[in-house]
PDB file of N, CA and C in Angstrom:
ATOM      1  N   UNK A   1      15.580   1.980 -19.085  1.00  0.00           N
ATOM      2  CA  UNK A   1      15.448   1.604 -17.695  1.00  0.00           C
ATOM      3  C   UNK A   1      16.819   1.433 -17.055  1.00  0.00           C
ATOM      4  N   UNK A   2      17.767   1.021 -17.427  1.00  0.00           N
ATOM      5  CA  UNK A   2      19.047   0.964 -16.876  1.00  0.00           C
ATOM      6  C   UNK A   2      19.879   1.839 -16.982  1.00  0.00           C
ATOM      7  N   UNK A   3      19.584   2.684 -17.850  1.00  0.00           N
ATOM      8  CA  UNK A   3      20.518   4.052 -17.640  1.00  0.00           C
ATOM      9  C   UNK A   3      19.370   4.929 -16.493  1.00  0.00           C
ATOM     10  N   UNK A   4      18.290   4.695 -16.111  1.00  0.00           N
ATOM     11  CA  UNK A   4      17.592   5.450 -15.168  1.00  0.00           C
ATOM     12  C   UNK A   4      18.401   4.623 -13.711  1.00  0.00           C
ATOM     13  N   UNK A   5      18.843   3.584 -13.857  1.00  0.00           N
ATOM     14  CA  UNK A   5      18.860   2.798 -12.528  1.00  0.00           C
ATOM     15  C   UNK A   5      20.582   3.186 -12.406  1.00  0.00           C
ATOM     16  N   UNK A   6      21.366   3.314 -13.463  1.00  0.00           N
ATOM     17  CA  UNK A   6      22.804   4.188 -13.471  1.00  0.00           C
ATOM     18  C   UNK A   6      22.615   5.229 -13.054  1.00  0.00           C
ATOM     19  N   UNK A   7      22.198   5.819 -13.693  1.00  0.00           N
ATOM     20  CA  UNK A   7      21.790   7.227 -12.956  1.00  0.00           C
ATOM     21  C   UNK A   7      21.954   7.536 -11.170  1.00  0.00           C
ATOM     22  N   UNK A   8      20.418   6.523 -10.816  1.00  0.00           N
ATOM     23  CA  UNK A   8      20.151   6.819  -9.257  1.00  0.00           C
ATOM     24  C   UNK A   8      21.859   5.903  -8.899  1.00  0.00           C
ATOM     25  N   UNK A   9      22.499   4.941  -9.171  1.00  0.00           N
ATOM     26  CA  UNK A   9      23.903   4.350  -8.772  1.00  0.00           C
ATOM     27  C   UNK A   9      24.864   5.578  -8.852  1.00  0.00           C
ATOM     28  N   UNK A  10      24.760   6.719  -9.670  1.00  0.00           N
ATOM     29  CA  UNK A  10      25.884   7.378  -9.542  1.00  0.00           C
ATOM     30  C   UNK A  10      25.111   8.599  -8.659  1.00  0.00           C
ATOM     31  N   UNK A  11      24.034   8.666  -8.344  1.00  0.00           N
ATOM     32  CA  UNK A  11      23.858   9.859  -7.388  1.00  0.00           C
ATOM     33  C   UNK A  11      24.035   9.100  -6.148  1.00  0.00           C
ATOM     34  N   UNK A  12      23.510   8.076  -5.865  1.00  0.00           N
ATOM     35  CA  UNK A  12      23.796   7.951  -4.127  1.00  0.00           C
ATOM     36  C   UNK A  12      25.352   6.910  -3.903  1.00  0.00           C
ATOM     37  N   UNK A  13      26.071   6.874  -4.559  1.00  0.00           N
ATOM     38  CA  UNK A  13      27.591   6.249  -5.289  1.00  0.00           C
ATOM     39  C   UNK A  13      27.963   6.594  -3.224  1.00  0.00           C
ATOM     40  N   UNK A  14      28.251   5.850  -2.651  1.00  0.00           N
ATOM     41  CA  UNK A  14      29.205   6.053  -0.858  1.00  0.00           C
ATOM     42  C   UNK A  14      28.022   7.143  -0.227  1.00  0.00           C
ATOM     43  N   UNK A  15      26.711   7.102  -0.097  1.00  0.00           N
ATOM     44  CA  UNK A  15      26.173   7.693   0.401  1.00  0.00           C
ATOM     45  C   UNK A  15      25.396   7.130   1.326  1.00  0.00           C
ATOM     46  N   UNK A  16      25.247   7.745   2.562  1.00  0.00           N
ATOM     47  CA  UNK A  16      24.309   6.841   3.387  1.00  0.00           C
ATOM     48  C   UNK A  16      23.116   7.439   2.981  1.00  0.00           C
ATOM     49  N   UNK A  17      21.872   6.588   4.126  1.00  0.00           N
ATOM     50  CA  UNK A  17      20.665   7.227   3.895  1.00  0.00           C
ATOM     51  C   UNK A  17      19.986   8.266   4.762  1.00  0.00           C
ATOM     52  N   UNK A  18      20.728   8.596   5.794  1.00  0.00           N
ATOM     53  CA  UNK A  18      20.655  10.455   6.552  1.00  0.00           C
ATOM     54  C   UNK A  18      21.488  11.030   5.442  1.00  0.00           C
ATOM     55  N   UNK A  19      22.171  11.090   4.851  1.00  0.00           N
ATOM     56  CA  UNK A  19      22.652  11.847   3.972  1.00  0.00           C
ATOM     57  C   UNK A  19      21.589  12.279   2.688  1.00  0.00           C
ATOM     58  N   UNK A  20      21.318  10.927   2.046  1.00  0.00           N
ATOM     59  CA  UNK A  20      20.475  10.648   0.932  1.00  0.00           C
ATOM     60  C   UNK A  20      18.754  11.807   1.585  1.00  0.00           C
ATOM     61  N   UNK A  21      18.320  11.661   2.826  1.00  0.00           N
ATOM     62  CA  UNK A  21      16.993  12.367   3.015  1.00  0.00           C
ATOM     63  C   UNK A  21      17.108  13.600   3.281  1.00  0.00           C
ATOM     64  N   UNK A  22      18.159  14.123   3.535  1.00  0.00           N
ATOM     65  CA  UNK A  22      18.641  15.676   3.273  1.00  0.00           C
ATOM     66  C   UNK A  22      19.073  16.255   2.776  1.00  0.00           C
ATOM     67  N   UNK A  23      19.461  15.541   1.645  1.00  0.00           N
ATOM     68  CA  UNK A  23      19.402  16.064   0.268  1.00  0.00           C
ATOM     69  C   UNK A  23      18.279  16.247  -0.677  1.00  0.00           C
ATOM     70  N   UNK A  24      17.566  17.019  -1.012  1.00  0.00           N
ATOM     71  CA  UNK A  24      16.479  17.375  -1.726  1.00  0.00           C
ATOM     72  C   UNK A  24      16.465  16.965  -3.223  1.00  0.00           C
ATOM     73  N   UNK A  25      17.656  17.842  -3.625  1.00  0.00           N
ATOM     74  CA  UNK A  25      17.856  17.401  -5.113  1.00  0.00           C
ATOM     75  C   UNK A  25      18.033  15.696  -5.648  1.00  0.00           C
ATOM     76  N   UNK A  26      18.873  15.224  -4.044  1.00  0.00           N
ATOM     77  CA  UNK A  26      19.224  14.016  -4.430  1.00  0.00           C
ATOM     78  C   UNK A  26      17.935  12.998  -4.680  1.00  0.00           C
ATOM     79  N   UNK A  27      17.300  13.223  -3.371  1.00  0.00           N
ATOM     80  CA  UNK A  27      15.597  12.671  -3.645  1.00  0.00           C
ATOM     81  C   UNK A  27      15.394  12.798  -4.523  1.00  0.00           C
ATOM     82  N   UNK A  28      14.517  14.052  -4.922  1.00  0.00           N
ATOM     83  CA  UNK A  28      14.311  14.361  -6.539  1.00  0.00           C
ATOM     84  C   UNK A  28      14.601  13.189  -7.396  1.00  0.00           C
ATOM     85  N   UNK A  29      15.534  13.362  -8.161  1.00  0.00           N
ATOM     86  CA  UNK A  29      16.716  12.541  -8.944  1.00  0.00           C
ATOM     87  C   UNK A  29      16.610  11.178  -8.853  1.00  0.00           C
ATOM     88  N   UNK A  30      16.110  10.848  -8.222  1.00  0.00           N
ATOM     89  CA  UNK A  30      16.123   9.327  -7.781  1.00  0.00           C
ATOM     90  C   UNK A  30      14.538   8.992  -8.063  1.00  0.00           C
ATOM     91  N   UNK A  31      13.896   9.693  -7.144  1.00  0.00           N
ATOM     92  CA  UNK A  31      12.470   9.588  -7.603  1.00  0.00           C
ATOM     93  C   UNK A  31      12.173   9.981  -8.672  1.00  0.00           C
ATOM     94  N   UNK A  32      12.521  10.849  -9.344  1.00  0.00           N
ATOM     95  CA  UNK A  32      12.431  10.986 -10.613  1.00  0.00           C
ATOM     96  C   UNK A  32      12.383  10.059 -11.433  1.00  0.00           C
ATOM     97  N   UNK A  33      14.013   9.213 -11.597  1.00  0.00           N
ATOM     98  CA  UNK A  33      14.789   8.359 -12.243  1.00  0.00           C
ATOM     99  C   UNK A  33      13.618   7.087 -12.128  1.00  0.00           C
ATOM    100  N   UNK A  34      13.109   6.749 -10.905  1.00  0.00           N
ATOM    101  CA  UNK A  34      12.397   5.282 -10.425  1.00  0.00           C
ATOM    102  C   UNK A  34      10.821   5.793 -11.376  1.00  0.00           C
ATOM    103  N   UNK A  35      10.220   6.663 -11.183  1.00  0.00           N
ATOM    104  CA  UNK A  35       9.113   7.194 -11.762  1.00  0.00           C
ATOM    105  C   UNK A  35       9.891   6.733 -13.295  1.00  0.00           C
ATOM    106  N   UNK A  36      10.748   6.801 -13.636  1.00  0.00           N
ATOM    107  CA  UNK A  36      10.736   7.157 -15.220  1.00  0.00           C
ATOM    108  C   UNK A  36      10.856   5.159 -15.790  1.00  0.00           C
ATOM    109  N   UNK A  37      11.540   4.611 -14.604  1.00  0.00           N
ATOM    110  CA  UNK A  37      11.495   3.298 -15.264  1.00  0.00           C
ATOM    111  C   UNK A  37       9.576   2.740 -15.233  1.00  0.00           C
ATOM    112  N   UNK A  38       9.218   2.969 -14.012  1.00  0.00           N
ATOM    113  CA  UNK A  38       7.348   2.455 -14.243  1.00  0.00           C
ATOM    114  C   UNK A  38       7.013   3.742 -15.528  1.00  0.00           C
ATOM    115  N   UNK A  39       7.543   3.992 -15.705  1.00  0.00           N
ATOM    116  CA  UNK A  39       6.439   4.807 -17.422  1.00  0.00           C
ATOM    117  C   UNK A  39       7.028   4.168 -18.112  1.00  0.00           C
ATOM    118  N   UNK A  40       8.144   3.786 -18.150  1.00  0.00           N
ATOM    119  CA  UNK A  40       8.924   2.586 -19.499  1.00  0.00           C
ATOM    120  C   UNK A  40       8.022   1.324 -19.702  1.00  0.00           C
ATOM    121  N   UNK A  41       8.249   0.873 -18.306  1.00  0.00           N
ATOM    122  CA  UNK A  41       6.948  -0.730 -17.980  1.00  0.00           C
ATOM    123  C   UNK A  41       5.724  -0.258 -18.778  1.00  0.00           C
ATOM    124  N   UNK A  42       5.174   0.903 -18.617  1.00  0.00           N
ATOM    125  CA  UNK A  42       3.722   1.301 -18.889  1.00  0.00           C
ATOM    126  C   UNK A  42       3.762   0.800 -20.582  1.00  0.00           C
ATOM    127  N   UNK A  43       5.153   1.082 -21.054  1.00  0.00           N
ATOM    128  CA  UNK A  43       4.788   1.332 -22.621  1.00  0.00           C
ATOM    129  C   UNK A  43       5.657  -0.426 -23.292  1.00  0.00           C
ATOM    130  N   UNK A  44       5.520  -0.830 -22.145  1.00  0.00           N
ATOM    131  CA  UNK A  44       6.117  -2.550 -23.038  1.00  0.00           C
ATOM    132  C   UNK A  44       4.907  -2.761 -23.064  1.00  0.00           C
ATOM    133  N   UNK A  45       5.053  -3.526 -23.892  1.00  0.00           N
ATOM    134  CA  UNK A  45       3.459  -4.866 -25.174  1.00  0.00           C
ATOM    135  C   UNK A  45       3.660  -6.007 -23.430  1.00  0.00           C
ATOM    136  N   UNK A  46       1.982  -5.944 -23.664  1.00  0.00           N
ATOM    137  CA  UNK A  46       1.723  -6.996 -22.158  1.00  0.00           C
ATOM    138  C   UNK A  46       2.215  -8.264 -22.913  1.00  0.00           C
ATOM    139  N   UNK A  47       2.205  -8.853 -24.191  1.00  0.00           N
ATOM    140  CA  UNK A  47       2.864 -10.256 -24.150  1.00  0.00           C
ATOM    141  C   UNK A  47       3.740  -9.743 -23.684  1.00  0.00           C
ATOM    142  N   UNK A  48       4.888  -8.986 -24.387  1.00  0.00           N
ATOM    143  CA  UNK A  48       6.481  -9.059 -23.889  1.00  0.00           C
ATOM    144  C   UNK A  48       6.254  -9.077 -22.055  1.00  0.00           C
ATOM    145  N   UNK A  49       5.650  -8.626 -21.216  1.00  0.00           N
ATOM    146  CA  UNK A  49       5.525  -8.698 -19.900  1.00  0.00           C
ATOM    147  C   UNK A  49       5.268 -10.063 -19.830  1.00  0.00           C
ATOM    148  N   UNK A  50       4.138 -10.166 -19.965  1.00  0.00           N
ATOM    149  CA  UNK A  50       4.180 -11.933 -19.513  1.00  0.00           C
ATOM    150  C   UNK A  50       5.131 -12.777 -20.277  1.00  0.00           C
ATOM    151  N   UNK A  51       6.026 -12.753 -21.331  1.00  0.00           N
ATOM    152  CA  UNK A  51       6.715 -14.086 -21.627  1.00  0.00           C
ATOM    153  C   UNK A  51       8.121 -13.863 -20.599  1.00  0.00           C
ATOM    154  N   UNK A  52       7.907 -12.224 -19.579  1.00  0.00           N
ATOM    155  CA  UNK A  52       9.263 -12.300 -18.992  1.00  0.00           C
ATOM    156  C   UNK A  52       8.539 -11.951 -17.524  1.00  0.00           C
ATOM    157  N   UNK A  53       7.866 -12.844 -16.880  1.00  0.00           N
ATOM    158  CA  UNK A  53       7.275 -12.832 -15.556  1.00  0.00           C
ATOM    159  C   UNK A  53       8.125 -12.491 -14.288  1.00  0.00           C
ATOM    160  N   UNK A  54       9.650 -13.103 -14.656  1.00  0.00           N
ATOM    161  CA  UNK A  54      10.441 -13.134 -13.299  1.00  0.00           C
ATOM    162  C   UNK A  54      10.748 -11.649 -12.715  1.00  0.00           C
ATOM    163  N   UNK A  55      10.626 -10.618 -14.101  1.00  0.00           N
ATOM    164  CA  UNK A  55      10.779  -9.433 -13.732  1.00  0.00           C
ATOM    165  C   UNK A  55       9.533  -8.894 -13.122  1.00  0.00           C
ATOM    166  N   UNK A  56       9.693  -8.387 -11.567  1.00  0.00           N
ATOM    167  CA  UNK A  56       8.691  -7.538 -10.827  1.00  0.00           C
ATOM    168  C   UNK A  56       7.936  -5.967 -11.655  1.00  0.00           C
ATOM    169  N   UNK A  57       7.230  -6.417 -12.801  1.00  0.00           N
ATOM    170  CA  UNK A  57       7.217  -5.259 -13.925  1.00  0.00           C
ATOM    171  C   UNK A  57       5.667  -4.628 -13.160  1.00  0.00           C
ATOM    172  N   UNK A  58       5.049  -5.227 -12.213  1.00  0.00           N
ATOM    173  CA  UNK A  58       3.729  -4.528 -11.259  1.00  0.00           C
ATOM    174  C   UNK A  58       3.785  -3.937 -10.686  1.00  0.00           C
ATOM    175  N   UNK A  59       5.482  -4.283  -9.859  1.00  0.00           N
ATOM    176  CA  UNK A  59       5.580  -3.780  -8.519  1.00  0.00           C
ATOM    177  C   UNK A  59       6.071  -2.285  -9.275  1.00  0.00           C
ATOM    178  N   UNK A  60       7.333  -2.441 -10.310  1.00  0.00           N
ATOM    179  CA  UNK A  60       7.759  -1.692 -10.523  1.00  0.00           C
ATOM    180  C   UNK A  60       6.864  -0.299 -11.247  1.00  0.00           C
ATOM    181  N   UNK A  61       5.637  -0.689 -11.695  1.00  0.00           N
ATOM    182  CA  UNK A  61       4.583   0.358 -12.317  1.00  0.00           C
ATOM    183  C   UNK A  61       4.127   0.811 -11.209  1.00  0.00           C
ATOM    184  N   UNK A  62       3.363  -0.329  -9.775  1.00  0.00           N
ATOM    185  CA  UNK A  62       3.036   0.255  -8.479  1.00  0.00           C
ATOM    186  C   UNK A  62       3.784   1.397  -7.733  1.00  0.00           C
ATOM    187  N   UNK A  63       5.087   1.208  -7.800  1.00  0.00           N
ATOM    188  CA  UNK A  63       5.850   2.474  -7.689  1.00  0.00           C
ATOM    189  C   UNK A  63       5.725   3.564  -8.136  1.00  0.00           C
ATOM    190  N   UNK A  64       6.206   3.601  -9.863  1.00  0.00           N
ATOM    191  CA  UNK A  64       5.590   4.395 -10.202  1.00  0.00           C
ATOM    192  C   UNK A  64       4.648   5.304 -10.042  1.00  0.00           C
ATOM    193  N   UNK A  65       3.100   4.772  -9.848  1.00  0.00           N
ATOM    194  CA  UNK A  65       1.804   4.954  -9.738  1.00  0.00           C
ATOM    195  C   UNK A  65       1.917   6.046  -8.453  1.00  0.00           C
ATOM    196  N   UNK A  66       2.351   5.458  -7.099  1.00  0.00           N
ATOM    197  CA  UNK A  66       2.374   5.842  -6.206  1.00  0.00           C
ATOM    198  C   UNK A  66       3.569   7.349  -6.052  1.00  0.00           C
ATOM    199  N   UNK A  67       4.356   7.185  -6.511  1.00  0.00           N
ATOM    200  CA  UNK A  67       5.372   8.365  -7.086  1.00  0.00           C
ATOM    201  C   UNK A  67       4.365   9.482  -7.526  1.00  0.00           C
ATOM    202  N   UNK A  68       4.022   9.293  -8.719  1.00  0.00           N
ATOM    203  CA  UNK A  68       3.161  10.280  -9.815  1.00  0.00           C
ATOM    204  C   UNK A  68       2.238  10.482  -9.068  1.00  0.00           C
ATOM    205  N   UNK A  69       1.284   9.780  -8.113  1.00  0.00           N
ATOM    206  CA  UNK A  69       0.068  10.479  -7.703  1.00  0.00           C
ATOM    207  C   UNK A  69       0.335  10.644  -6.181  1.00  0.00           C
ATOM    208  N   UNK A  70       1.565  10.467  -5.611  1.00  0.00           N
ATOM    209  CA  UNK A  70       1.689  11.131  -4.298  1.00  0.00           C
ATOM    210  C   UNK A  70       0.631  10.640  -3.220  1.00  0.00           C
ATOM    211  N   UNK A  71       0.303   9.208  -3.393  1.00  0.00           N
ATOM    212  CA  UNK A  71      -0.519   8.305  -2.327  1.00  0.00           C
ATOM    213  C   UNK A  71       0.464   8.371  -1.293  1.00  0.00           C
ATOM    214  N   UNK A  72      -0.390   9.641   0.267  1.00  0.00           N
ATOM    215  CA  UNK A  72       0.188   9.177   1.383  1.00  0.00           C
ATOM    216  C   UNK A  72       1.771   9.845   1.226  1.00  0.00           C
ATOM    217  N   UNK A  73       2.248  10.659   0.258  1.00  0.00           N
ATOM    218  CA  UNK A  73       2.959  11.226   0.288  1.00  0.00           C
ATOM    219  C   UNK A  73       4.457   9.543  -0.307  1.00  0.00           C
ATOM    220  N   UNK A  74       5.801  10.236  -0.245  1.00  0.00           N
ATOM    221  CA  UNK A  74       6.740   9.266  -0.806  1.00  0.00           C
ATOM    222  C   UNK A  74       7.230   9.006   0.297  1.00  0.00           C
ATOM    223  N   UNK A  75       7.808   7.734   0.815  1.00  0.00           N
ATOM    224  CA  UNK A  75       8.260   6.937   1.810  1.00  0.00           C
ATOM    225  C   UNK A  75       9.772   6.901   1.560  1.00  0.00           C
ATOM    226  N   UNK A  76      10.628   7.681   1.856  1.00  0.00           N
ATOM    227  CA  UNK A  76      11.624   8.226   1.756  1.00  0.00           C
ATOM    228  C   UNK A  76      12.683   6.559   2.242  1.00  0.00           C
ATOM    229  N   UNK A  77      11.864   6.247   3.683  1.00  0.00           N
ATOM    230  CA  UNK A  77      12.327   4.881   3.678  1.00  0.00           C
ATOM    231  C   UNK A  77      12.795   3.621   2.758  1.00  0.00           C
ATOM    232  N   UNK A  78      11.329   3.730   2.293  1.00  0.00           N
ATOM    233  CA  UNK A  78      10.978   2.569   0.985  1.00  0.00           C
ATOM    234  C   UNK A  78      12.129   3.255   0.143  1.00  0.00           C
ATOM    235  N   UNK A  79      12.042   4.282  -0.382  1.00  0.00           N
ATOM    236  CA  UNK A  79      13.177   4.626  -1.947  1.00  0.00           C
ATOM    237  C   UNK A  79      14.151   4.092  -1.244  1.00  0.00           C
ATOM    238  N   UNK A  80      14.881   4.179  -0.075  1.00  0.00           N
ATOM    239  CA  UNK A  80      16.174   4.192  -0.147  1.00  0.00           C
ATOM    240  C   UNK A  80      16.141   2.485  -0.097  1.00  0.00           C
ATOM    241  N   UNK A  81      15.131   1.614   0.260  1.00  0.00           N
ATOM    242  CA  UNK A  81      15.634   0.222   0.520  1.00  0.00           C
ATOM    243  C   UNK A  81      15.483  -0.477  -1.021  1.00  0.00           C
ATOM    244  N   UNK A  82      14.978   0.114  -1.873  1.00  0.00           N
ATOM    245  CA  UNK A  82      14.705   0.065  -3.278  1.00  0.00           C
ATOM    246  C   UNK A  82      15.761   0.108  -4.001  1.00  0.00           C
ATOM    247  N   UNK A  83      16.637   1.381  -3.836  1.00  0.00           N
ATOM    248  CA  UNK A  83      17.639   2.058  -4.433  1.00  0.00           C
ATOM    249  C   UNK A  83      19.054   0.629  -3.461  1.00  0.00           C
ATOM    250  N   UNK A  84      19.160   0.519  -2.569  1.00  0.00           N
ATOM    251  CA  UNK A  84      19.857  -0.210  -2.115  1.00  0.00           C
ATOM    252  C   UNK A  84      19.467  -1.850  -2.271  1.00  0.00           C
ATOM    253  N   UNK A  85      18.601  -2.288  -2.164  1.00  0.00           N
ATOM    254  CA  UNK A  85      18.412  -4.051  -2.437  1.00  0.00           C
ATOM    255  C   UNK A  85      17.867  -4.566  -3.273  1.00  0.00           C
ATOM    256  N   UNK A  86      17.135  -3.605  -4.701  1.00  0.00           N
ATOM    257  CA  UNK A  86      16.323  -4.041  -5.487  1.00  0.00           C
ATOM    258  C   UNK A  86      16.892  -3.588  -7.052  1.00  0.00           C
ATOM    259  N   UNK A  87      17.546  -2.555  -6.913  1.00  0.00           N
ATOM    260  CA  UNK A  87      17.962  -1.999  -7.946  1.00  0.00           C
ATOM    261  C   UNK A  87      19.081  -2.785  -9.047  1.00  0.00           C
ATOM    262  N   UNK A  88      19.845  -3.310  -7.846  1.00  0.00           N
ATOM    263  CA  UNK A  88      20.692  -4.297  -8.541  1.00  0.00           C
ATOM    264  C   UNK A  88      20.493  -5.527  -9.506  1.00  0.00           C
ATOM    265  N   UNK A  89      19.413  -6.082  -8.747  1.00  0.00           N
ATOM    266  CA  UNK A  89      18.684  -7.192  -9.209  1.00  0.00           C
ATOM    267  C   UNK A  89      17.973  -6.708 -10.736  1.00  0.00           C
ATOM    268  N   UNK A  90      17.386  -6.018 -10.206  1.00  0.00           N
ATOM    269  CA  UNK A  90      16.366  -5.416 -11.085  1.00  0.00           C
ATOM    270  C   UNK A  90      17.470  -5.008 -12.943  1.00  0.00           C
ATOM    271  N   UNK A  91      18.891  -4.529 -12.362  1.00  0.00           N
ATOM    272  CA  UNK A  91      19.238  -3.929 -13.741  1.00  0.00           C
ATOM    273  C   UNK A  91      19.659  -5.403 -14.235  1.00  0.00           C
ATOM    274  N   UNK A  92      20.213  -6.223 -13.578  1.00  0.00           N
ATOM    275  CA  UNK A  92      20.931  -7.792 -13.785  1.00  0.00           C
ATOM    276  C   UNK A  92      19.725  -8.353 -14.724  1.00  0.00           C
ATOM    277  N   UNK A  93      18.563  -8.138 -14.535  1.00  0.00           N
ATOM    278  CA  UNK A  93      17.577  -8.639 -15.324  1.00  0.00           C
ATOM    279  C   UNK A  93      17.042  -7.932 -16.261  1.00  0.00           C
ATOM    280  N   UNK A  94      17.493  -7.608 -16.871  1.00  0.00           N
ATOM    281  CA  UNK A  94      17.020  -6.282 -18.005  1.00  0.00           C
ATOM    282  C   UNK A  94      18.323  -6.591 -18.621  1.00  0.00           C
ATOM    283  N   UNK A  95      19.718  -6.401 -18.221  1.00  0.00           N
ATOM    284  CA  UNK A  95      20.210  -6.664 -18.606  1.00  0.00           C
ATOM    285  C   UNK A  95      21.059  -7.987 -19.813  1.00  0.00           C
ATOM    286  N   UNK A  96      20.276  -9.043 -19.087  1.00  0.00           N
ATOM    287  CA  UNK A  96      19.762 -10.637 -19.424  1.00  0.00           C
ATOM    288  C   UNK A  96      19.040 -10.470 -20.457  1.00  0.00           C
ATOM    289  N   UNK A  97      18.381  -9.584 -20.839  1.00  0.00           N
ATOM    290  CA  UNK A  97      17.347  -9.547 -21.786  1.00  0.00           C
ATOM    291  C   UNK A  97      17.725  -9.226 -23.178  1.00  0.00           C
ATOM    292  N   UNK A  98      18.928  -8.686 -22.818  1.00  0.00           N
ATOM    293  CA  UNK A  98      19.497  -7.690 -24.224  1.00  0.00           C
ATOM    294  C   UNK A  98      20.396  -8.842 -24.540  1.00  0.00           C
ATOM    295  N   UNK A  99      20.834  -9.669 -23.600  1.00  0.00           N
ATOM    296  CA  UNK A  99      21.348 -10.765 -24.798  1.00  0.00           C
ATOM    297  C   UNK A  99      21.007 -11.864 -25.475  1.00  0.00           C
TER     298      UNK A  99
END
């Protein structure tokens, strides 16, 4: 999960987000990357989920979910406020975990 969340950090690395939605590949890549952390969530043991609640591990499968089955199409919006205000948080706590 955190080399998926490195990943999307070194593709949009000084990029705005008119830049980021006209780029195709860059989308891609990112959605890709976010799809690949909710299939990680999918395959943790539900204790290990619940003894670590603070992590958003629903929202982050809800993503997922919505990625893979293309509900309403992808909200190009939403990725980028994801990729910008959540991502950080999100690796800081995963990160916490490994020690």
């Amino acid at each position: 999960m955190i080399s998926c969340i490195d990943s999307i950090f070194d593709y949009t690395q000084n990029i705005e987000y008119a830049e980021f939605k006209r780029n195709d590949m860059m989308v891609e890549a990112c959605v890709f990357n976010l799809s690949q952390i909710g299939e990680l969530v999918n395959k943790l043991e539900k204790t290990f989920l619940t003894r670590h609640q603070d992590i958003p591990w629903f929202k982050v499968r809800g993503l997922r979910n919505r990625i893979v089955h293309d509900y309403e199409g992808v909200n190009l919006i939403l990725i980028w406020e994801i990729i910008e205000n959540d991502l950080s948080s999100l690796k800081e706590q995963l990160l916490e975990l490994l020690i």
